[in-house]
N, C-alpha and C. Protein backbone atom coordinates (compact mmCIF):
# COMPACT_ATOMS: atom_id res chain seq x y z
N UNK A 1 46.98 2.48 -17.71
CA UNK A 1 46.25 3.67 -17.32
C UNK A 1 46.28 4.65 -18.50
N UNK A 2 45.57 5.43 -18.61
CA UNK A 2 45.21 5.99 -19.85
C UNK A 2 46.16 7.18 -19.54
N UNK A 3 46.32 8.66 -20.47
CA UNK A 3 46.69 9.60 -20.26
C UNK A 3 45.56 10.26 -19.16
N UNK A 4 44.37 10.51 -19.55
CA UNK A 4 43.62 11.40 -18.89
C UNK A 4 43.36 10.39 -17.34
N UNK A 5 42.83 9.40 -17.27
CA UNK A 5 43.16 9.09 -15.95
C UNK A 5 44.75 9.04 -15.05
N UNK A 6 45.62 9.04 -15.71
CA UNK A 6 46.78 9.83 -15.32
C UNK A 6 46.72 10.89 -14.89
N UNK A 7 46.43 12.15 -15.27
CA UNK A 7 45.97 13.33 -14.98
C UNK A 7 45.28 13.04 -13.53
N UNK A 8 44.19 12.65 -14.12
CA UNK A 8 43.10 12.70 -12.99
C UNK A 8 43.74 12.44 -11.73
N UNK A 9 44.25 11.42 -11.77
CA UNK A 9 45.31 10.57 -10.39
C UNK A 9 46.53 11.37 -9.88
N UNK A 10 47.28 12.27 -11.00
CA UNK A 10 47.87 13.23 -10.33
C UNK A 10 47.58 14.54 -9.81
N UNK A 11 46.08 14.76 -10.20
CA UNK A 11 45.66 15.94 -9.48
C UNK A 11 45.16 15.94 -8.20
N UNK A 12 44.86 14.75 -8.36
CA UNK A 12 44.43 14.15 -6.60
C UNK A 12 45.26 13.81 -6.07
N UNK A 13 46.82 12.99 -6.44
CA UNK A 13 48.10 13.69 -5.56
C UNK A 13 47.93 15.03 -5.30
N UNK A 14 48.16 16.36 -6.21
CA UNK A 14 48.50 17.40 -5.69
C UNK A 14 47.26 17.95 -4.54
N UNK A 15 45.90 17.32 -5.19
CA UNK A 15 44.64 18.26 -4.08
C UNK A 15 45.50 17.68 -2.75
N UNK A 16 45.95 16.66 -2.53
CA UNK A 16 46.01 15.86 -1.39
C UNK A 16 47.34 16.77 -0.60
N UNK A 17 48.48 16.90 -1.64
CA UNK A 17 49.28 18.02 -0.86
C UNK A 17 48.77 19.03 -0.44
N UNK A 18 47.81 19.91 -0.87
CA UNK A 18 47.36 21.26 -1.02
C UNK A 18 46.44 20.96 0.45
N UNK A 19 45.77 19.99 0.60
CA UNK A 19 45.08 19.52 1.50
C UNK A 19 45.58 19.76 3.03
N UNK A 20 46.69 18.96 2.95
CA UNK A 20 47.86 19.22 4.04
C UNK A 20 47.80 20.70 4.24
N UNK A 21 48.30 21.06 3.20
CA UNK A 21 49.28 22.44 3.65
C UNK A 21 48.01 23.37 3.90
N UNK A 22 47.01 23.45 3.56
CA UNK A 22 46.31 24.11 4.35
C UNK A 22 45.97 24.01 5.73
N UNK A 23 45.90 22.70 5.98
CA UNK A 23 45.50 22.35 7.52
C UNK A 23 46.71 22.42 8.02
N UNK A 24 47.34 23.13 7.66
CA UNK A 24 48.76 23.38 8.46
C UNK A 24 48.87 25.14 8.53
N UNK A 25 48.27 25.50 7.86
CA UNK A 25 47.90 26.99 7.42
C UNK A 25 47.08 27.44 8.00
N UNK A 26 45.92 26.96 8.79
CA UNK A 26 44.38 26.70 9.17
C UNK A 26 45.13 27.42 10.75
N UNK A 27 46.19 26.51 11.21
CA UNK A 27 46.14 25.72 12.72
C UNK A 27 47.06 26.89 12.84
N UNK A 28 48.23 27.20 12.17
CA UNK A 28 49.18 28.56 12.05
C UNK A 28 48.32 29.64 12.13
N UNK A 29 47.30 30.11 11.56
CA UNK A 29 46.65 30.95 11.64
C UNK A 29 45.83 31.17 12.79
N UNK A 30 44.99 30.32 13.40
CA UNK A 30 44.21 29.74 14.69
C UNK A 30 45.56 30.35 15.63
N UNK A 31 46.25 29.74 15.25
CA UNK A 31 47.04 29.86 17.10
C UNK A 31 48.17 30.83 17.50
N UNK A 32 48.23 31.83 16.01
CA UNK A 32 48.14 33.34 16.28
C UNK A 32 47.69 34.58 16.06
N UNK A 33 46.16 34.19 15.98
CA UNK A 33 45.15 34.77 15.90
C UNK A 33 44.24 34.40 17.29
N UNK A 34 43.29 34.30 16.91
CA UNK A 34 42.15 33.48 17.54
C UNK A 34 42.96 33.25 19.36
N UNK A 35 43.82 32.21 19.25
CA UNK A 35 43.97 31.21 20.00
C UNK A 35 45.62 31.64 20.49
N UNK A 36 45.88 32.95 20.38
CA UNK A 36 47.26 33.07 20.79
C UNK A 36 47.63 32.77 21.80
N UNK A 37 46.67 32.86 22.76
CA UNK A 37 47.18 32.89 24.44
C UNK A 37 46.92 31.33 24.45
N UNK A 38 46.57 30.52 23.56
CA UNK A 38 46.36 29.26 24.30
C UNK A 38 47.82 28.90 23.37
N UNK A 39 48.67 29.39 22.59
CA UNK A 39 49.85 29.12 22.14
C UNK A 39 50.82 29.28 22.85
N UNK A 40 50.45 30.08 23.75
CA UNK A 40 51.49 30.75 24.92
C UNK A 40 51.68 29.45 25.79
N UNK A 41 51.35 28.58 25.96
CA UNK A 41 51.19 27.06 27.03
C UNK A 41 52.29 26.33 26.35
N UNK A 42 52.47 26.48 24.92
CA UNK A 42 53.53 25.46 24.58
C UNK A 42 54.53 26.09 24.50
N UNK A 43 55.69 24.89 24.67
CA UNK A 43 57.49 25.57 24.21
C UNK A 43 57.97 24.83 23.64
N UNK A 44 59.31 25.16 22.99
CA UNK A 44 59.65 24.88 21.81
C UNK A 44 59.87 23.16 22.24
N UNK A 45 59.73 22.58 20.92
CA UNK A 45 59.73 21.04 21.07
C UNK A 45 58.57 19.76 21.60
N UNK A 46 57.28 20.39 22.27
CA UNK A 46 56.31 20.42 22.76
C UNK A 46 55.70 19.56 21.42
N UNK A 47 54.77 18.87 21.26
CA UNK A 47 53.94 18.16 20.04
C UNK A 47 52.83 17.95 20.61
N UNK A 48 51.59 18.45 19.52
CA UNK A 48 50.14 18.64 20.03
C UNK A 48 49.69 17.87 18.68
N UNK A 49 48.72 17.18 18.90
CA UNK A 49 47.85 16.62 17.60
C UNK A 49 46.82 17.38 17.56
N UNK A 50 46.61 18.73 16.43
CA UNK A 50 45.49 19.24 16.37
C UNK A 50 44.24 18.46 15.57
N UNK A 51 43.01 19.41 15.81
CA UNK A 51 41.62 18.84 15.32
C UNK A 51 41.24 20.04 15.00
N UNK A 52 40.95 20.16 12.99
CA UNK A 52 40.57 21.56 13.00
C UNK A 52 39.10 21.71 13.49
N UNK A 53 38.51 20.35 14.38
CA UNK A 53 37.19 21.24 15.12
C UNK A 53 37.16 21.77 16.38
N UNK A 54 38.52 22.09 16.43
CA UNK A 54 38.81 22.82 17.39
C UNK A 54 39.12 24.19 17.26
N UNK A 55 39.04 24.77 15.95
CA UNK A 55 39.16 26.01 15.17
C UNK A 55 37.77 26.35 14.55
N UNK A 56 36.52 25.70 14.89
CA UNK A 56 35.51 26.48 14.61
C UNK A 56 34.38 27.01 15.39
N UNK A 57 34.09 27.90 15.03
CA UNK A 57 32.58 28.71 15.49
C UNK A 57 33.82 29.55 16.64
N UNK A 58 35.30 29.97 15.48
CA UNK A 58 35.60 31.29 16.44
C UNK A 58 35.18 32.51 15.34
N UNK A 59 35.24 33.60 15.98
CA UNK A 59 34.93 34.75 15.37
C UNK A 59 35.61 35.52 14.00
N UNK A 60 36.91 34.69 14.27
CA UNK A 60 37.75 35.38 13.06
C UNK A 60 37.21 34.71 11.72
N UNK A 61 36.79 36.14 11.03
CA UNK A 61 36.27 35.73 9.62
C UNK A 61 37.70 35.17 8.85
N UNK A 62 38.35 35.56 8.69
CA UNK A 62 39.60 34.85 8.15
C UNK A 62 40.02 33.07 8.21
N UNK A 63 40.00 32.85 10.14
CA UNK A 63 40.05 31.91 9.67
C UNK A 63 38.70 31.02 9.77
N UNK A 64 37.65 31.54 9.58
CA UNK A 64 36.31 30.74 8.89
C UNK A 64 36.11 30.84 7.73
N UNK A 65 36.50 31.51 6.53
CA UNK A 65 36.83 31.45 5.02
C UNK A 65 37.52 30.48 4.78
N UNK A 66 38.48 30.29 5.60
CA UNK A 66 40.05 29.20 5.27
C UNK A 66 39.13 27.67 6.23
N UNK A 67 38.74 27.79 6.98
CA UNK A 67 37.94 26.18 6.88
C UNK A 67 36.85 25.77 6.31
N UNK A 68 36.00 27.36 5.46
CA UNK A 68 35.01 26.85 4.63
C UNK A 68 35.67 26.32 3.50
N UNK A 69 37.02 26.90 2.75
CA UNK A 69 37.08 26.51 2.03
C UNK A 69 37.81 24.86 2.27
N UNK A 70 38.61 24.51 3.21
CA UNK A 70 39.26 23.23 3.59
C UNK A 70 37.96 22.64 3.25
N UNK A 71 36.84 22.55 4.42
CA UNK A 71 35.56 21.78 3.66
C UNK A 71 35.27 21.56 1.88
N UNK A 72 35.09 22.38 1.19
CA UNK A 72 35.16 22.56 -0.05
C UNK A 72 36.11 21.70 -0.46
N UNK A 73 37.31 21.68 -0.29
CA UNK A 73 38.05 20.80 -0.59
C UNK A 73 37.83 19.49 -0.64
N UNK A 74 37.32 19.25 0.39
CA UNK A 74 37.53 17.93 1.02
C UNK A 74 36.46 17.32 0.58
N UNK A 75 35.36 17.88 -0.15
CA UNK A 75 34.24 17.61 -0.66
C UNK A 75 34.45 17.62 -2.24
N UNK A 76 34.92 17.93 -3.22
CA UNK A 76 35.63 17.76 -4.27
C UNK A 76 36.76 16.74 -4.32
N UNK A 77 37.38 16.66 -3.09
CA UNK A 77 38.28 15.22 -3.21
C UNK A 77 37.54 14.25 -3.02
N UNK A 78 36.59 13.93 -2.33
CA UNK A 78 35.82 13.08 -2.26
C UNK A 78 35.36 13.04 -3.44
N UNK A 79 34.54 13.81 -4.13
CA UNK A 79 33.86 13.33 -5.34
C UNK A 79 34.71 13.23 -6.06
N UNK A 80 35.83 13.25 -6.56
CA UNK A 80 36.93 13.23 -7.46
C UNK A 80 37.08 11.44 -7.74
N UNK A 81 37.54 10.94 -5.93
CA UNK A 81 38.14 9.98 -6.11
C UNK A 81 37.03 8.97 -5.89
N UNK A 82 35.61 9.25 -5.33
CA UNK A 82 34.10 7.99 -5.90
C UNK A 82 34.26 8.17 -7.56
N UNK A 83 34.28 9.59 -7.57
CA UNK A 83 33.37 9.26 -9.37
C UNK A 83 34.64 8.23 -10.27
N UNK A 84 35.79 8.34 -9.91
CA UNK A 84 36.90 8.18 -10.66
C UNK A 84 37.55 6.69 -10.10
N UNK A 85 36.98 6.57 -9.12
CA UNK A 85 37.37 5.07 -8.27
C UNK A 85 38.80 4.97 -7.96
N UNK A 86 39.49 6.15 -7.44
CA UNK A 86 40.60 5.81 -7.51
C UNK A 86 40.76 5.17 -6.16
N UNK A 87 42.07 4.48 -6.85
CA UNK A 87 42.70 3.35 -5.86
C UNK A 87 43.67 3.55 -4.59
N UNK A 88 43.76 3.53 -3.72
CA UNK A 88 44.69 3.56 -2.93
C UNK A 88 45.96 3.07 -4.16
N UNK A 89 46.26 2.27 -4.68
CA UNK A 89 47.43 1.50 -5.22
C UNK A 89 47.96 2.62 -6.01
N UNK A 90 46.69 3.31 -6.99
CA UNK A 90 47.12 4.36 -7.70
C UNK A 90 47.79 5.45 -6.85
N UNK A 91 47.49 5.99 -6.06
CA UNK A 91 48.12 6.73 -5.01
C UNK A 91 49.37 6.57 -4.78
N UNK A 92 49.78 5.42 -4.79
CA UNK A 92 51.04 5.09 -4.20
C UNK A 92 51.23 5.07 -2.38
N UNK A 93 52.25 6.26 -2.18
CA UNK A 93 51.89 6.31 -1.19
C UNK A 93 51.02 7.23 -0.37
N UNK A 94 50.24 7.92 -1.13
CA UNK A 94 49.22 8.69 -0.77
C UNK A 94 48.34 8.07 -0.27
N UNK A 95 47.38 8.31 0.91
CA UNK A 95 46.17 7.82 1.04
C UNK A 95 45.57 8.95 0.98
N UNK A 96 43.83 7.88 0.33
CA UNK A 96 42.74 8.07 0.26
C UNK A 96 42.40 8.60 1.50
């Protein structure tokens, strides 16, 4: 692997963390904002599998900036890893 496709492959590790932690940022924000009273239903230890399309077309401009930009993201990782062909293998244990 070259240096610069090195690069390339570790920046798409990090988009891929950054990826996460927003949609973890997204759903934190949603569910004490927006969606507090529907936070009020769970207690501690409780596990929900969210869907951030379940966080849109609410009113809070805040968090509709923070899923325009998740989109954005997710649309630059995509083109990152067609134009660049990266591999699952390269990843390691990251997925595509």
């Amino acid at each position: 692997m070259t240096a610069y496709r090195e690069k390339i492959v570790l920046t798409y590790r990090h988009l891929l963390s950054i990826h996460e932690e927003l949609q973890t940022r997204i759903i934190n924000v949603g569910m004490t904002g927006e969606f507090a009273q529907v936070n009020t239903v769970f207690e501690a230890g409780d596990t929900y599998q969210f869907d951030l399309e379940q966080f849109r077309g609410t009113e809070d401009i805040n968090l509709n900036k923070l899923l325009n930009f998740f989109d954005e993201l997710e649309k630059l990782m995509n083109s990152l890893a067609n134009i660049n062909r990266i591999s699952e293998e390269e990843l390691g244990d990251e997925v595509l």
